[in-house]
N, C-alpha and C. Protein backbone atom coordinates (compact mmCIF):
# COMPACT_ATOMS: atom_id res chain seq x y z
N UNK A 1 95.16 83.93 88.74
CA UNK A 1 95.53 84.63 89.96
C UNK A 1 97.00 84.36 90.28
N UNK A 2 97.53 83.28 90.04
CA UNK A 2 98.82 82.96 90.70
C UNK A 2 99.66 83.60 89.42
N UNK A 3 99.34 83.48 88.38
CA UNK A 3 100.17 84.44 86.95
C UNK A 3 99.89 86.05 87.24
N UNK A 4 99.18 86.64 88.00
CA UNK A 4 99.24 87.40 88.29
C UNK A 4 100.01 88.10 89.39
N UNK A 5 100.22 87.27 90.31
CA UNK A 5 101.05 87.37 91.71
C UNK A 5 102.41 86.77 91.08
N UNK A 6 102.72 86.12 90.15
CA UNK A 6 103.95 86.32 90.22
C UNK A 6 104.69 87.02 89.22
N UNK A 7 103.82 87.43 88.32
CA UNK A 7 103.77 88.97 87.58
C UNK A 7 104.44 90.21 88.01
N UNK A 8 103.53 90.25 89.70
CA UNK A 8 103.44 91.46 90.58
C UNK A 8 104.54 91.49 91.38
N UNK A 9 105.11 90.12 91.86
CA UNK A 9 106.06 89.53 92.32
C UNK A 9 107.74 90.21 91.80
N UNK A 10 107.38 89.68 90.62
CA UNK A 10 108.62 90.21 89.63
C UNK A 10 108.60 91.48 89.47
N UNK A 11 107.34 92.05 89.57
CA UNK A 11 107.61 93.55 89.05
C UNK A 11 108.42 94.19 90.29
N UNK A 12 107.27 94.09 91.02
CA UNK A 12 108.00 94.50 92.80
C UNK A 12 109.71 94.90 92.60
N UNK A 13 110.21 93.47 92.43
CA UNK A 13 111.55 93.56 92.45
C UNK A 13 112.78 94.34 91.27
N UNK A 14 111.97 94.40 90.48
CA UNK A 14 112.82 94.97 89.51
C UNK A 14 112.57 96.65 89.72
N UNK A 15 111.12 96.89 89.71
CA UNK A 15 110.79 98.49 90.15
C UNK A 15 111.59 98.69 91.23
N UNK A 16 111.56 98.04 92.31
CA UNK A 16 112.43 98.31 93.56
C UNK A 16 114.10 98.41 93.23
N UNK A 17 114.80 97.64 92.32
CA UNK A 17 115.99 97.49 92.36
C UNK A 17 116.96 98.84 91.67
N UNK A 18 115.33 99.26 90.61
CA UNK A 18 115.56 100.35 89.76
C UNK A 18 115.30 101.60 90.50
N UNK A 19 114.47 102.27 91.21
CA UNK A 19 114.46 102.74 91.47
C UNK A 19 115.32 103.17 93.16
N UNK A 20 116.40 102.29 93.49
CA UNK A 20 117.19 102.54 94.18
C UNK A 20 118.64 102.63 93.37
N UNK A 21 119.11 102.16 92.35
CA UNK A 21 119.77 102.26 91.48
C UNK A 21 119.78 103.91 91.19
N UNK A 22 118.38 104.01 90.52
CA UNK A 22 118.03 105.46 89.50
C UNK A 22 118.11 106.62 90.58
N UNK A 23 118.37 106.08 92.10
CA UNK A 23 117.70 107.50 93.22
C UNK A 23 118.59 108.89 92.65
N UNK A 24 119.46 108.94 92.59
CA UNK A 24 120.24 110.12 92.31
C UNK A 24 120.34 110.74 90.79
N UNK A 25 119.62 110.01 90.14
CA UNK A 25 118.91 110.81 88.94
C UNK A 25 117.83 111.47 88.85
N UNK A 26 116.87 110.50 89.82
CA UNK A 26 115.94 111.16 90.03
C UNK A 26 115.54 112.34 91.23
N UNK A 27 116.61 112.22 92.20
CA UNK A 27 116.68 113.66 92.92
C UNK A 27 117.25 114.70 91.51
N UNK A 28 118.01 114.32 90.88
CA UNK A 28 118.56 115.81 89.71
C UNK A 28 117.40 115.74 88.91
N UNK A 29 116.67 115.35 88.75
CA UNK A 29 115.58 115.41 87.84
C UNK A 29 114.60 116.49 88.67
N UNK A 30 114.23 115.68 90.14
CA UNK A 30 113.07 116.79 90.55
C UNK A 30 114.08 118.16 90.87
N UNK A 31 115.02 117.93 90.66
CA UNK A 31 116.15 120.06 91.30
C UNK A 31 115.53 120.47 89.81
N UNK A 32 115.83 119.78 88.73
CA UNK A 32 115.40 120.72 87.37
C UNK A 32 114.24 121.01 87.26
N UNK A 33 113.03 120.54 87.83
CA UNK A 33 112.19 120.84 87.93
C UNK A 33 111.21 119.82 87.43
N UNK A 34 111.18 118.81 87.28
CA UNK A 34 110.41 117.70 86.98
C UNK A 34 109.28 117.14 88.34
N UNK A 35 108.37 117.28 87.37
CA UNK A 35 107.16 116.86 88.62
C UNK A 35 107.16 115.23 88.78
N UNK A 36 107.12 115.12 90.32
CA UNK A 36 106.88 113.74 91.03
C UNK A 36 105.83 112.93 89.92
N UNK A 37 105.02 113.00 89.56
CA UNK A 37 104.04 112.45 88.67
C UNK A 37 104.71 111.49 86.91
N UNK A 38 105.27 113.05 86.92
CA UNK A 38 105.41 112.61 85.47
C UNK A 38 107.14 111.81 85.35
N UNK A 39 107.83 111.63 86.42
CA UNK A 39 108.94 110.90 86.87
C UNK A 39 107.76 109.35 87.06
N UNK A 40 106.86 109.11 88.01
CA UNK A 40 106.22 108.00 87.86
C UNK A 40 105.56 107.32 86.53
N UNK A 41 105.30 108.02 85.65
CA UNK A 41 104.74 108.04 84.28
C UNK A 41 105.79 107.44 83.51
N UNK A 42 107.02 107.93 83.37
CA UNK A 42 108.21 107.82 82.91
C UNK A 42 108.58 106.21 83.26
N UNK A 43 109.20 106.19 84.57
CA UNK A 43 109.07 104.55 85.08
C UNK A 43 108.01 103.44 84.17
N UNK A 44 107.21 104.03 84.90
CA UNK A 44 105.85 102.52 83.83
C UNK A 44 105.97 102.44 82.48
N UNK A 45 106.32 103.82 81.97
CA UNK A 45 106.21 103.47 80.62
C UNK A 45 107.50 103.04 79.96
N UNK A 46 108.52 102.75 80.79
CA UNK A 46 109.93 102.35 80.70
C UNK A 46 109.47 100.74 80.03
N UNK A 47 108.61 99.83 81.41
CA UNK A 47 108.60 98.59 81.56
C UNK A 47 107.40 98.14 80.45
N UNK A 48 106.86 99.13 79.47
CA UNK A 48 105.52 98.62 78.37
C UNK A 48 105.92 97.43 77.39
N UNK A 49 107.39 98.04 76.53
CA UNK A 49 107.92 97.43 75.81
C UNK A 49 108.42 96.60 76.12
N UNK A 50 108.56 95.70 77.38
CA UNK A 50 109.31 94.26 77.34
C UNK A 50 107.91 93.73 78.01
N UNK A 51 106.77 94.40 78.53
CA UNK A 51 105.88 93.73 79.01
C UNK A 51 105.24 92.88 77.45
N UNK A 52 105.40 94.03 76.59
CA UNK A 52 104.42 93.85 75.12
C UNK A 52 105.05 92.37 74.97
N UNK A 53 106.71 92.83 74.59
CA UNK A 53 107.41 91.60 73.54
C UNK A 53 107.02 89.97 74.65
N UNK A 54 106.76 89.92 76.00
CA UNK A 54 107.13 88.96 76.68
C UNK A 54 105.35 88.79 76.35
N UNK A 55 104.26 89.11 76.08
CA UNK A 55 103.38 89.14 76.32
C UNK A 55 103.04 88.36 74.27
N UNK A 56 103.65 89.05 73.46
CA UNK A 56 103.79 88.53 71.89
C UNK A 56 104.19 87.22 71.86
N UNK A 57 105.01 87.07 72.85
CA UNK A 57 105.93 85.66 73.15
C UNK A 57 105.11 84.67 73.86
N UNK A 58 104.62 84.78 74.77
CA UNK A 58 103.91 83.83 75.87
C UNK A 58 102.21 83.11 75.41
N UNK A 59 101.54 84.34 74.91
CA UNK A 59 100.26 84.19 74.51
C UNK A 59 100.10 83.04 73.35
N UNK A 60 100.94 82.68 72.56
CA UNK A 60 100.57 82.33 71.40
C UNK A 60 100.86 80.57 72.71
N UNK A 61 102.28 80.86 72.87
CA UNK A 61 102.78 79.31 73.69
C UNK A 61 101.10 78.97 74.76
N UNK A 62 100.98 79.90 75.20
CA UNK A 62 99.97 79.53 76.28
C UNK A 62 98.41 78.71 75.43
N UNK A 63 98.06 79.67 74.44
CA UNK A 63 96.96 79.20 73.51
C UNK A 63 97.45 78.23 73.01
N UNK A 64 98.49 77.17 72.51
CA UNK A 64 99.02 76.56 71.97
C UNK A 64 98.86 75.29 73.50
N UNK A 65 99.21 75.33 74.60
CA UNK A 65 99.29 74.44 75.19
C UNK A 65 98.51 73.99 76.18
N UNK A 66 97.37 75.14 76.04
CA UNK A 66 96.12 75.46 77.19
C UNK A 66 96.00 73.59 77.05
N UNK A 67 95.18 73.62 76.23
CA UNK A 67 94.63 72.23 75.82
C UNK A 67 95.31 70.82 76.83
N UNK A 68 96.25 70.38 76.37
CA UNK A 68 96.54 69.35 76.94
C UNK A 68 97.25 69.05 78.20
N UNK A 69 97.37 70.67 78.82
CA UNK A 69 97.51 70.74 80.29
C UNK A 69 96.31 70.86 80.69
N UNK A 70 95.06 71.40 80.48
CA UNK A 70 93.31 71.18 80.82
C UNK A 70 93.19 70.03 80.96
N UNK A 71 93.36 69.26 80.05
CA UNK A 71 93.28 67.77 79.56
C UNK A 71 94.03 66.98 80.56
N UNK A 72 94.90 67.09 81.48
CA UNK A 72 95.61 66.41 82.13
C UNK A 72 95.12 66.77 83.62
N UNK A 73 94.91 68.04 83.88
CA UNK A 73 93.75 68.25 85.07
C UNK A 73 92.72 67.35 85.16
N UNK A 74 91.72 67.17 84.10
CA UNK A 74 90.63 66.62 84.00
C UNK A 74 90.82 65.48 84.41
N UNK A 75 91.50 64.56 83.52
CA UNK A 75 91.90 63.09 83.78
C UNK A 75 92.23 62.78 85.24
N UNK A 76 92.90 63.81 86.12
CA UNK A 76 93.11 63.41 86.74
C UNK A 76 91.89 63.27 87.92
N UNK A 77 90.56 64.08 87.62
CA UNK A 77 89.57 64.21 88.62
C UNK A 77 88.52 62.52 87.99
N UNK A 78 88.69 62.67 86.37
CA UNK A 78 88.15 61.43 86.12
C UNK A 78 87.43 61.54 85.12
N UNK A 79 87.28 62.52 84.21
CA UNK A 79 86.96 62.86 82.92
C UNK A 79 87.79 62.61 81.89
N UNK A 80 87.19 61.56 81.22
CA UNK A 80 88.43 60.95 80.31
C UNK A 80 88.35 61.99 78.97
N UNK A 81 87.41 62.49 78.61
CA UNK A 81 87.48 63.07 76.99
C UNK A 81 86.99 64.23 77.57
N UNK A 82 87.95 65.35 76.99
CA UNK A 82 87.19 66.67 76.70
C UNK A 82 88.39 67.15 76.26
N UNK A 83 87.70 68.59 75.81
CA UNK A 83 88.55 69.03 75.08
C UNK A 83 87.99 70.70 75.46
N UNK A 84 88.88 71.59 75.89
CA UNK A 84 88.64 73.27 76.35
C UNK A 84 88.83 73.98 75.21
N UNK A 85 87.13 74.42 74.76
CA UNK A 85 87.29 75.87 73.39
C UNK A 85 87.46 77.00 74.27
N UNK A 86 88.33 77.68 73.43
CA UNK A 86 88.25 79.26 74.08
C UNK A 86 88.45 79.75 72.95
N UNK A 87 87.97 80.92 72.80
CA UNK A 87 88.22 82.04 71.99
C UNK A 87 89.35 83.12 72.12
N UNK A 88 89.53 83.28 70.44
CA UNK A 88 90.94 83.73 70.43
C UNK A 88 91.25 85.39 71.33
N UNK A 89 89.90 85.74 70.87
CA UNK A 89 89.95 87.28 71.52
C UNK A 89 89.81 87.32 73.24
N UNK A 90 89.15 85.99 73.79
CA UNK A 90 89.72 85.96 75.31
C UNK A 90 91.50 85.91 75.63
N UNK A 91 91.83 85.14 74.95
CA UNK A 91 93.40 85.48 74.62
C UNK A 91 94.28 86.79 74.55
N UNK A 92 93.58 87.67 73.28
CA UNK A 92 93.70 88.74 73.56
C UNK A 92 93.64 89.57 74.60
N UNK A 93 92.28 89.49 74.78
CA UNK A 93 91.72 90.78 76.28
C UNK A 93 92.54 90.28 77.74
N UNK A 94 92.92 89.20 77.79
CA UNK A 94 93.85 88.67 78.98
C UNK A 94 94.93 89.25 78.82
N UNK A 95 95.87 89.64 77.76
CA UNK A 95 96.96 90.09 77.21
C UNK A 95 96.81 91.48 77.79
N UNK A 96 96.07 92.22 76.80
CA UNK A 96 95.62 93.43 77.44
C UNK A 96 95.37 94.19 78.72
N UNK A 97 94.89 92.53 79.41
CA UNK A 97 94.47 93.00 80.96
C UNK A 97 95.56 92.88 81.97
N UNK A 98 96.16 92.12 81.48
CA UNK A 98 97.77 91.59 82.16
C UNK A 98 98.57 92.80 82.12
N UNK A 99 98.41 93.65 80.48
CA UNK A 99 99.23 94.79 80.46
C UNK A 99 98.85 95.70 81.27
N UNK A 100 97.15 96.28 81.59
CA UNK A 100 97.30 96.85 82.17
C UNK A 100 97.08 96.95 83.62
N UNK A 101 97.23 96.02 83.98
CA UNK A 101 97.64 95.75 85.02
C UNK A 101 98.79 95.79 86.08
N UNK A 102 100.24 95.59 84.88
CA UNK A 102 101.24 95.53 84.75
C UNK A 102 101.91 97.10 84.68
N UNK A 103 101.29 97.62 84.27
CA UNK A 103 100.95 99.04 84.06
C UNK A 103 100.78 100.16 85.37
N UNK A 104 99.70 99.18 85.96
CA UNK A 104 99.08 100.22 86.84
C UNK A 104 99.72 99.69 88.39
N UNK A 105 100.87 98.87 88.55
CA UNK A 105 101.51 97.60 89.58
C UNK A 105 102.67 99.04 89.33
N UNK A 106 103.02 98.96 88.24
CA UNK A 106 104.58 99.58 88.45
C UNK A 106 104.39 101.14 88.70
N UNK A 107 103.42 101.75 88.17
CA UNK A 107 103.34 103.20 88.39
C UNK A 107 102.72 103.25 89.89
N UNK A 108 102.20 101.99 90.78
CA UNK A 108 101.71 102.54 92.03
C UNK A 108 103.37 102.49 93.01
N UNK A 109 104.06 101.37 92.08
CA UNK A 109 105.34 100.86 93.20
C UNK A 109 106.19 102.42 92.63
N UNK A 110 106.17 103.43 91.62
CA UNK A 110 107.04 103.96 91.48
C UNK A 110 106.82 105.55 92.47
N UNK A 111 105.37 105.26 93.27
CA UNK A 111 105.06 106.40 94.29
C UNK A 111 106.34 106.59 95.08
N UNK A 112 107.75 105.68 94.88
CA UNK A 112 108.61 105.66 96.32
C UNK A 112 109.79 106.89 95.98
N UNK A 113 109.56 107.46 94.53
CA UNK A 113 109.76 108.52 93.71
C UNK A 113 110.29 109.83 94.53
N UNK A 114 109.01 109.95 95.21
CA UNK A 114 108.58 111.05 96.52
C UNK A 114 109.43 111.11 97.21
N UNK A 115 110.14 109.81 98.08
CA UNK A 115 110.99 110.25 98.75
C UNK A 115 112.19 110.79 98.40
N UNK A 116 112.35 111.25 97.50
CA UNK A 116 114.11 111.79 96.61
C UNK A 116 114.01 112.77 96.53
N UNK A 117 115.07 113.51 97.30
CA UNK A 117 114.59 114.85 97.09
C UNK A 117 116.11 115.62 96.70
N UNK A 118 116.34 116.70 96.01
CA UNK A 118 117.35 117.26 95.98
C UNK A 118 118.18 117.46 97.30
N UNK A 119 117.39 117.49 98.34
CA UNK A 119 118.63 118.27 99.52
C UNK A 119 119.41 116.82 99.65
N UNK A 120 119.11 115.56 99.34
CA UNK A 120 119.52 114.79 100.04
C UNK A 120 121.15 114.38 99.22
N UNK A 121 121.23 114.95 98.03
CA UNK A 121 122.31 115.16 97.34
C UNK A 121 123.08 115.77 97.38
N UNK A 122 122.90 117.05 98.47
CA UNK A 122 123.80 117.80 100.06
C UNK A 122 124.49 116.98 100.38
N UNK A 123 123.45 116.36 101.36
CA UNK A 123 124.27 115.94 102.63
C UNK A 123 125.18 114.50 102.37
């Protein structure tokens, strides 16, 4: 939960920074005729490829160190020996779920799309 909130955290801010950055592309985008939708589509699928590589990167470190940070929880409640199996494909499907999650965080933050409108490149 808290890798998730600060996931959402980060996304927040970068979707936000970008899409006040991008506003005046994306008003010339909807004058040419580009639908509000597929401008949000566009956004999310901007952020897949560094979600993937950071996600290729992290998973292996995380499965790699689960263990003896578990192990140091424990000890500290008073369980001297154990040891946490997990399976590799829970690894996976967390990956997956993180993505799309990550996925579905940035295409709701990129609804702010809507407000850009050509006239405002008038005034």
């Amino acid at each position: 939960i808290i890798c998730i909130s600060l996931i959402a955290f980060v996304l927040y801010n970068l979707v936000r920074t970008m899409l006040f950055k991008k506003q005046m592309e994306f008003s010339i985008m909807k004058a040419i005729g580009y639908k509000t939708s597929r401008l949000m589509l566009q956004t999310a699928m901007s952020f897949i490829p560094v979600i993937i590589v950071s996600l290729i990167i992290c998973l292996p470190i995380a499965s790699i160190t689960i263990n003896p940070i578990f192990t140091l929880f424990i000890y500290n409640i008073g369980v001297v020996h154990s040891m946490f199996k997990f399976s590799y494909l829970y690894v996976a499907l967390s990956g997956v779920a993180v993505l799309l999650l990550s996925f579905m965080f940035v295409y709701l933050l990129s609804i702010r799309i809507k407000k850009n409108s050509p006239k405002d490149l008038l005034g």
